[in-house]
Protein backbone atom coordinates (compact mmCIF):
# COMPACT_ATOMS: atom_id res chain seq x y z
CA UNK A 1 -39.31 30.58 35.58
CA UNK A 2 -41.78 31.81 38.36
CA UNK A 3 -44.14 28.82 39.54
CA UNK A 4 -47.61 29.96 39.31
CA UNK A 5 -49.69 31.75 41.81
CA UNK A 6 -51.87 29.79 43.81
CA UNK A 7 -55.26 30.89 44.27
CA UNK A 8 -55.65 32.53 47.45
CA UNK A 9 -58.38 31.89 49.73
CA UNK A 10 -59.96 34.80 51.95
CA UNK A 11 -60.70 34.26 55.75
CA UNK A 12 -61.47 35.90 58.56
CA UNK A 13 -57.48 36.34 59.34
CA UNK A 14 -57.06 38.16 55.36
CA UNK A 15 -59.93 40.56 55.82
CA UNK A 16 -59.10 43.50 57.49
CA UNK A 17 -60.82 44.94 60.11
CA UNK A 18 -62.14 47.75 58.05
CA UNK A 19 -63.26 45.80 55.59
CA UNK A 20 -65.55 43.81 58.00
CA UNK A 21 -66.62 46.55 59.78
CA UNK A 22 -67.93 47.99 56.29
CA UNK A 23 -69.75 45.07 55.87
CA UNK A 24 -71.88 44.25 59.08
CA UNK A 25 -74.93 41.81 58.82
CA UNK A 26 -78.15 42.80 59.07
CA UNK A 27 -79.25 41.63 62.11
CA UNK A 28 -76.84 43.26 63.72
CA UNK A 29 -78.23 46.12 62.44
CA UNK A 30 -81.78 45.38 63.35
CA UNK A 31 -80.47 44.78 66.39
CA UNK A 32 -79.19 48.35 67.06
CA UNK A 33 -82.48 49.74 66.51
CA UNK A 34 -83.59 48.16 69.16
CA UNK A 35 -81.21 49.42 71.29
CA UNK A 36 -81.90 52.85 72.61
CA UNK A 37 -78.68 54.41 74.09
CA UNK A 38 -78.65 55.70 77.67
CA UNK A 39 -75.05 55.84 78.36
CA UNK A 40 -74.30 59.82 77.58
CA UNK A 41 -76.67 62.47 78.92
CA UNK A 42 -77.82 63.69 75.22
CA UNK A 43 -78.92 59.74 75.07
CA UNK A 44 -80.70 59.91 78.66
CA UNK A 45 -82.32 63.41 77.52
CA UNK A 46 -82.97 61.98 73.76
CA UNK A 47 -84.38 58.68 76.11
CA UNK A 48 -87.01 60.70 78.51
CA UNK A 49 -87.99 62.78 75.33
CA UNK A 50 -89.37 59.52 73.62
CA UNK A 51 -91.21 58.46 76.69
CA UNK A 52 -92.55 61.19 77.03
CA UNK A 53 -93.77 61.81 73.50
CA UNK A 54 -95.52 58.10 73.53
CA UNK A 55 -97.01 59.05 76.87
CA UNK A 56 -98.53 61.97 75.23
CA UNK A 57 -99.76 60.32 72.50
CA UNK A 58 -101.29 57.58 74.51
CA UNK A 59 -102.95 60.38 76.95
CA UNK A 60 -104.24 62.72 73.90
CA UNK A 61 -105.46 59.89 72.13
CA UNK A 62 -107.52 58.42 75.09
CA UNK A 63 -108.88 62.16 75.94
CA UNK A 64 -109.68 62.56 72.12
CA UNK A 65 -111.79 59.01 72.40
CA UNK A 66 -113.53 60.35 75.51
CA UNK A 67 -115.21 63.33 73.60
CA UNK A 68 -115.54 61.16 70.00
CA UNK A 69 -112.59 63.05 68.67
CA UNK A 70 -109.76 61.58 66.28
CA UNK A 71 -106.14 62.12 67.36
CA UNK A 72 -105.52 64.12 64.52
CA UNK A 73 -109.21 66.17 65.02
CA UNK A 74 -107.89 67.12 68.73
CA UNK A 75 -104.56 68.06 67.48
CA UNK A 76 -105.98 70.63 64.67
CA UNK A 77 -107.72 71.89 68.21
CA UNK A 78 -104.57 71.78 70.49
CA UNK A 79 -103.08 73.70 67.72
CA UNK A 80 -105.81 76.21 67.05
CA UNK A 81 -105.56 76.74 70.76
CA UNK A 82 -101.28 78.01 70.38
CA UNK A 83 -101.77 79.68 67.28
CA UNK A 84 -105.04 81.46 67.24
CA UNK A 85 -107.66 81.86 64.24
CA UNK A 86 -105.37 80.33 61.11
CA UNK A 87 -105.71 79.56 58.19
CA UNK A 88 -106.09 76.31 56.32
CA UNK A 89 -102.53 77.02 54.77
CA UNK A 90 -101.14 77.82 58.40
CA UNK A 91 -102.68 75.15 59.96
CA UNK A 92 -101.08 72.36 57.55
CA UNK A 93 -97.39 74.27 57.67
CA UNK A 94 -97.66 73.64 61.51
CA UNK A 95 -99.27 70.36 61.22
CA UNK A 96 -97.45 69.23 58.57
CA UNK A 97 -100.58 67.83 57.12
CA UNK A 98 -101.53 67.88 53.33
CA UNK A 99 -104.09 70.51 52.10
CA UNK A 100 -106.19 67.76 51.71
CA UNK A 101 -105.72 66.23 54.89
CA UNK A 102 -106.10 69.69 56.74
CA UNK A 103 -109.65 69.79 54.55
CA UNK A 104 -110.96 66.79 56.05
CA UNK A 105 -110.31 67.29 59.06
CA UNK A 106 -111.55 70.71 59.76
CA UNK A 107 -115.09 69.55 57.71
CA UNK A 108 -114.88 66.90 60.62
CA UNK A 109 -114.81 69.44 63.46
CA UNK A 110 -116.96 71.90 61.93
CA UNK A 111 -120.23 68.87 61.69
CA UNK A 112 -119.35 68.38 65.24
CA UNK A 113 -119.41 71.72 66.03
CA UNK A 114 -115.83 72.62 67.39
CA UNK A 115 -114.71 75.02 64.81
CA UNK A 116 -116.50 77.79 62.42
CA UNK A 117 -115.29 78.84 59.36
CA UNK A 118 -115.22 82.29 58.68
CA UNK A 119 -114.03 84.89 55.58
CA UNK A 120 -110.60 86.37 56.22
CA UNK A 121 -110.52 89.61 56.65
CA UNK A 122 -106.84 90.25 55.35
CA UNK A 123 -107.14 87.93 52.55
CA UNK A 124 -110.88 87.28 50.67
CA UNK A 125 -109.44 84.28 48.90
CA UNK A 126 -109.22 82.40 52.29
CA UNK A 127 -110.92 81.49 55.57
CA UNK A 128 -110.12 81.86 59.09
CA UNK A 129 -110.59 78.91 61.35
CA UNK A 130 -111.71 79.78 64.41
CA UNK A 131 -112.70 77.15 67.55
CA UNK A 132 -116.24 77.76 69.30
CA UNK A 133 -114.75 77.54 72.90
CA UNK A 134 -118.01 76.18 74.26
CA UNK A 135 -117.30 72.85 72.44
CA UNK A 136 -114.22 72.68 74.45
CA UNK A 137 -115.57 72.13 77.60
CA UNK A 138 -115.41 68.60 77.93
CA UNK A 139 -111.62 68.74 77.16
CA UNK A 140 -110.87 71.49 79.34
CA UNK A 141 -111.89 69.08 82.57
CA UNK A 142 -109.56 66.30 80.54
CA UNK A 143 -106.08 68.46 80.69
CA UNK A 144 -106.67 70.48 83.44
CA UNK A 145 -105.25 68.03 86.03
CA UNK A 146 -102.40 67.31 83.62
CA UNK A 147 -101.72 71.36 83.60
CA UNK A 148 -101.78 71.28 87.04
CA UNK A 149 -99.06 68.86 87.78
CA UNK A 150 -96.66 70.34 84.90
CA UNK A 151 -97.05 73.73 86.63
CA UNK A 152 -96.16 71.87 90.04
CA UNK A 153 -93.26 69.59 88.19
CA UNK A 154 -91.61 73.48 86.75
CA UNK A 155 -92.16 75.46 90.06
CA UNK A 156 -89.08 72.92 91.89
CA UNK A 157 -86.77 73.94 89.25
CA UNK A 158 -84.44 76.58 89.47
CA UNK A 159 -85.07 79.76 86.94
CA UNK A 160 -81.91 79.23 84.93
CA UNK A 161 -83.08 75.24 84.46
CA UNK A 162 -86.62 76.83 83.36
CA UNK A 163 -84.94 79.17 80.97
CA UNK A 164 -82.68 76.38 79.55
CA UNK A 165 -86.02 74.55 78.85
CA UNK A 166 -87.64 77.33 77.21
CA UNK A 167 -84.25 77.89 74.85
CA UNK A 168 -84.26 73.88 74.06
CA UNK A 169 -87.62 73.72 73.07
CA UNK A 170 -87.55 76.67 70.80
CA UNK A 171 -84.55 75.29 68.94
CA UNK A 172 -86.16 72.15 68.68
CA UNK A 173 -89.46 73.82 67.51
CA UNK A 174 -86.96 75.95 65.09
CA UNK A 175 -85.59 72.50 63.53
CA UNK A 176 -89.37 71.25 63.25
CA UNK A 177 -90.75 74.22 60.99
CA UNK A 178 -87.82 74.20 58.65
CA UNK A 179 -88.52 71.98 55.78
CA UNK A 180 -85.58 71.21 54.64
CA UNK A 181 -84.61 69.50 58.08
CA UNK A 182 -88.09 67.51 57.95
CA UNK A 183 -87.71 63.84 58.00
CA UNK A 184 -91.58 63.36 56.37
CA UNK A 185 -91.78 63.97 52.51
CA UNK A 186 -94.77 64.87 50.83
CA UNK A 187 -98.34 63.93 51.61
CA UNK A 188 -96.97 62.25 54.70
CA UNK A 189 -94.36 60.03 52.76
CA UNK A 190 -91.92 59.11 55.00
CA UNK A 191 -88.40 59.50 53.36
CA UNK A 192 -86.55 55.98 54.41
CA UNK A 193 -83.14 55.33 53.55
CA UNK A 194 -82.16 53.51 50.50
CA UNK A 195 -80.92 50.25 52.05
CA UNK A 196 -83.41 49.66 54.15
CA UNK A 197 -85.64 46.54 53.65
């Protein structure tokens, strides 16, 4: 007659290593987010894209300050100024702002006088936006400095590098206006994975 099993006790030496690595604690994880990888150059490119971006956001929301202007109010404007005379539908597919939120801000510019509203022509439902360019005086002195040194920064690099640039940003801008591949749900919900704290 078999004697019976003794209970068996698990410890580091039973696990396996793929069972601990399945497993890892949280801190470590906390940890690695506040790592930010530098060792491959899509991590050193991924790298001087985030400083950049928090540059920029520092710079446009100083120059937005400067003229009494909300971040997102001098946005809608930066974005009027690439796109042209939109409408309130465009302007919150390439803002990515709620109807709503598109609404308020645009009632914001118009009292201070940046943008008119006007019937659209192709549509009588719905309104152009349009900016009044003599508003944007104030921020033309603001970026033109900044303009300046860009154009200086892309005139010492080679035409292929320039044409590289142009193809990465389009893809990237391509990734940005799918919806499906956007990382922000509705109204500005911002979808977070379902084990995180």
């Amino acid at each position: 007659m078999s004697s019976p099993s003794k209970p068996r006790f698990v410890t580091k030496r039973s696990l396996e290593p793929s069972a601990r690595k399945k497993a890892p604690a949280k801190k470590n994880r906390a940890l690695d987010l506040l790592h930010v990888p530098t060792e491959t150059t899509e991590d050193r490119i991924l790298f001087e894209i985030r400083k950049f971006i928090a540059a920029s956001i520092f710079f446009n929301s100083q120059a937005a300050e400067k003229v009494g202007l909300s971040l997102t109010d001098s946005q809608m404007i930066h974005t009027l100024q690439l796109y042209g005379p939109s409408t309130p539908t465009r302007l919150a597919a390439a803002t990515g702002l709620s109807s709503g939120g598109v609404t308020v801000a645009l009632d914001r510019l118009e009292k201070g006088g940046f943008i008119r509203r006007e019937p659209n022509p192709d549509d009588r439902r719905s309104l152009l936006i349009h900016i009044n360019p003599a508003r944007l005086l104030k921020l033309k002195g603001i970026y033109e400095d900044v303009e300046a040194e860009t154009r200086r920064c892309l005139s010492t690099l080679p035409k292929g590098d320039l044409a590289a640039v142009i193809r990465f940003f389009e893809a990237l801008a391509a990734v940005r206006a799918n919806p499906a591949r956007n990382i922000i749900g509705p109204r500005g919900s911002r979808k977070i994975p379902a084990d995180a704290d």
